[in-house]
Protein backbone atom coordinates (compact mmCIF):
# COMPACT_ATOMS: atom_id res chain seq x y z
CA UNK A 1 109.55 -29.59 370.37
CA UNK A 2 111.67 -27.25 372.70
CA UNK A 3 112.77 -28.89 375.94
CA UNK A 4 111.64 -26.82 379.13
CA UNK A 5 113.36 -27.85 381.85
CA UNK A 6 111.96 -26.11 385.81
CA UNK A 7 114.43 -25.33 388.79
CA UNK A 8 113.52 -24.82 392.68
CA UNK A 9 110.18 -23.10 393.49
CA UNK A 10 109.28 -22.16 389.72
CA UNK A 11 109.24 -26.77 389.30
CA UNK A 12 107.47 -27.15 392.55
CA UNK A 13 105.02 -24.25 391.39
CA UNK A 14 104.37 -25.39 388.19
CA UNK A 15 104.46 -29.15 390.03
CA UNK A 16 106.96 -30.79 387.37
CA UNK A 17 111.06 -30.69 386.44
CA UNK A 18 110.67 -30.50 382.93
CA UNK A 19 108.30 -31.37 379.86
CA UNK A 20 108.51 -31.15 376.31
CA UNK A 21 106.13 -28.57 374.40
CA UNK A 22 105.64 -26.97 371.04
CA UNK A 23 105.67 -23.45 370.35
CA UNK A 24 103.65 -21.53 368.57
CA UNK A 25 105.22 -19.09 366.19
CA UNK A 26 104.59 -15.90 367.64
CA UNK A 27 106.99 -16.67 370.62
CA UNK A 28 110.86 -16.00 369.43
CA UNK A 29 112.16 -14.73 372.86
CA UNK A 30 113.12 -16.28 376.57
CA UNK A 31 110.75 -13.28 377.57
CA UNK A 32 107.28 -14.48 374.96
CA UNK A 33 108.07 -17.91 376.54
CA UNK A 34 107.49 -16.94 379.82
CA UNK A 35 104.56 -14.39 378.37
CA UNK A 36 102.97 -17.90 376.57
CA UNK A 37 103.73 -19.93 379.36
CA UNK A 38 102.11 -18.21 381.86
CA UNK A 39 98.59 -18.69 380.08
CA UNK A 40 99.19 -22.64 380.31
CA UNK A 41 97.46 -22.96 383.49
CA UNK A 42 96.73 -21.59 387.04
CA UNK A 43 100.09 -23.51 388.02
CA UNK A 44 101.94 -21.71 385.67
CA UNK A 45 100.59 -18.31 386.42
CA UNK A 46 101.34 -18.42 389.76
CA UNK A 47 104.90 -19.48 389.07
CA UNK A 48 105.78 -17.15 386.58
CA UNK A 49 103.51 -14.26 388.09
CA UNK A 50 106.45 -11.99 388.48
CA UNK A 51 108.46 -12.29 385.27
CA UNK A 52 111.02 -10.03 385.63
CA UNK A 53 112.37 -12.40 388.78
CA UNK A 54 112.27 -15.29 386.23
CA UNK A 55 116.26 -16.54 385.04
CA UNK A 56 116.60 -17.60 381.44
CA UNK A 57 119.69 -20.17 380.82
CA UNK A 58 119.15 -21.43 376.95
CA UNK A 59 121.32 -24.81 376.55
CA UNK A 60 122.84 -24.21 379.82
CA UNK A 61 123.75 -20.50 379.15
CA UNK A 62 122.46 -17.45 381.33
CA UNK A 63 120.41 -14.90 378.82
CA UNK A 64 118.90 -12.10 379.22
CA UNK A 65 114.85 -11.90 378.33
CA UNK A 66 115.03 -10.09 374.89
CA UNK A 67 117.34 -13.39 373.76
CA UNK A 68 115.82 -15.28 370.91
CA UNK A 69 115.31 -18.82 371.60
CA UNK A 70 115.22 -20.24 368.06
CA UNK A 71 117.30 -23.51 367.62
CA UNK A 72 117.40 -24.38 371.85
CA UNK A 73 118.23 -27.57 372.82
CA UNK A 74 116.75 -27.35 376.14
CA UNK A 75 115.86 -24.11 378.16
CA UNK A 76 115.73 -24.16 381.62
CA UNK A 77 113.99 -21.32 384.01
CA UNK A 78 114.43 -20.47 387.74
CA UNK A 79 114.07 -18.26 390.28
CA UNK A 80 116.97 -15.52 390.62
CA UNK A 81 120.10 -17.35 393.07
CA UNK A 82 121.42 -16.47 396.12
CA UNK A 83 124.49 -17.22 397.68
CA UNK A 84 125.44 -18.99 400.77
């Protein structure tokens, strides 16, 4: 089980902060998750409908899409951040 934790309008999209959720083999990288993820549900189509505009932090860490998640404690998505 991989802990998938949902930030700002990507949680209130998908319409929950985080669940737990096996994966199946063929995803190894933050960028297949959001690929997989996507086919989960109308909710999570239309949150992750733009994937390049989707931020990646494995166990709390920023990473870029091509990252393998293998061995993440928790992975958390969000929209990109602005300052202010």
């Amino acid at each position: 089980m991989t802990k998938l934790v949902y930030f700002a309008w990507v949680r209130e999209r998908i319409g929950k902060g985080e669940e737990d959720i096996d994966l199946p083999d063929h995803v190894k990288t933050a960028g297949d998750l959001i690929a997989h993820l996507a086919t989960l549900g109308e909710e999570y189509e239309n949150a992750l409908q733009f994937p390049k505009a989707i931020r990646v932090a494995i166990n709390q860490e920023h990473v870029e899409h091509d990252e393998p998640i293998a061995g993440a404690r928790e992975i958390g998505l969000f929209p990109p951040m602005t300052g202010g």
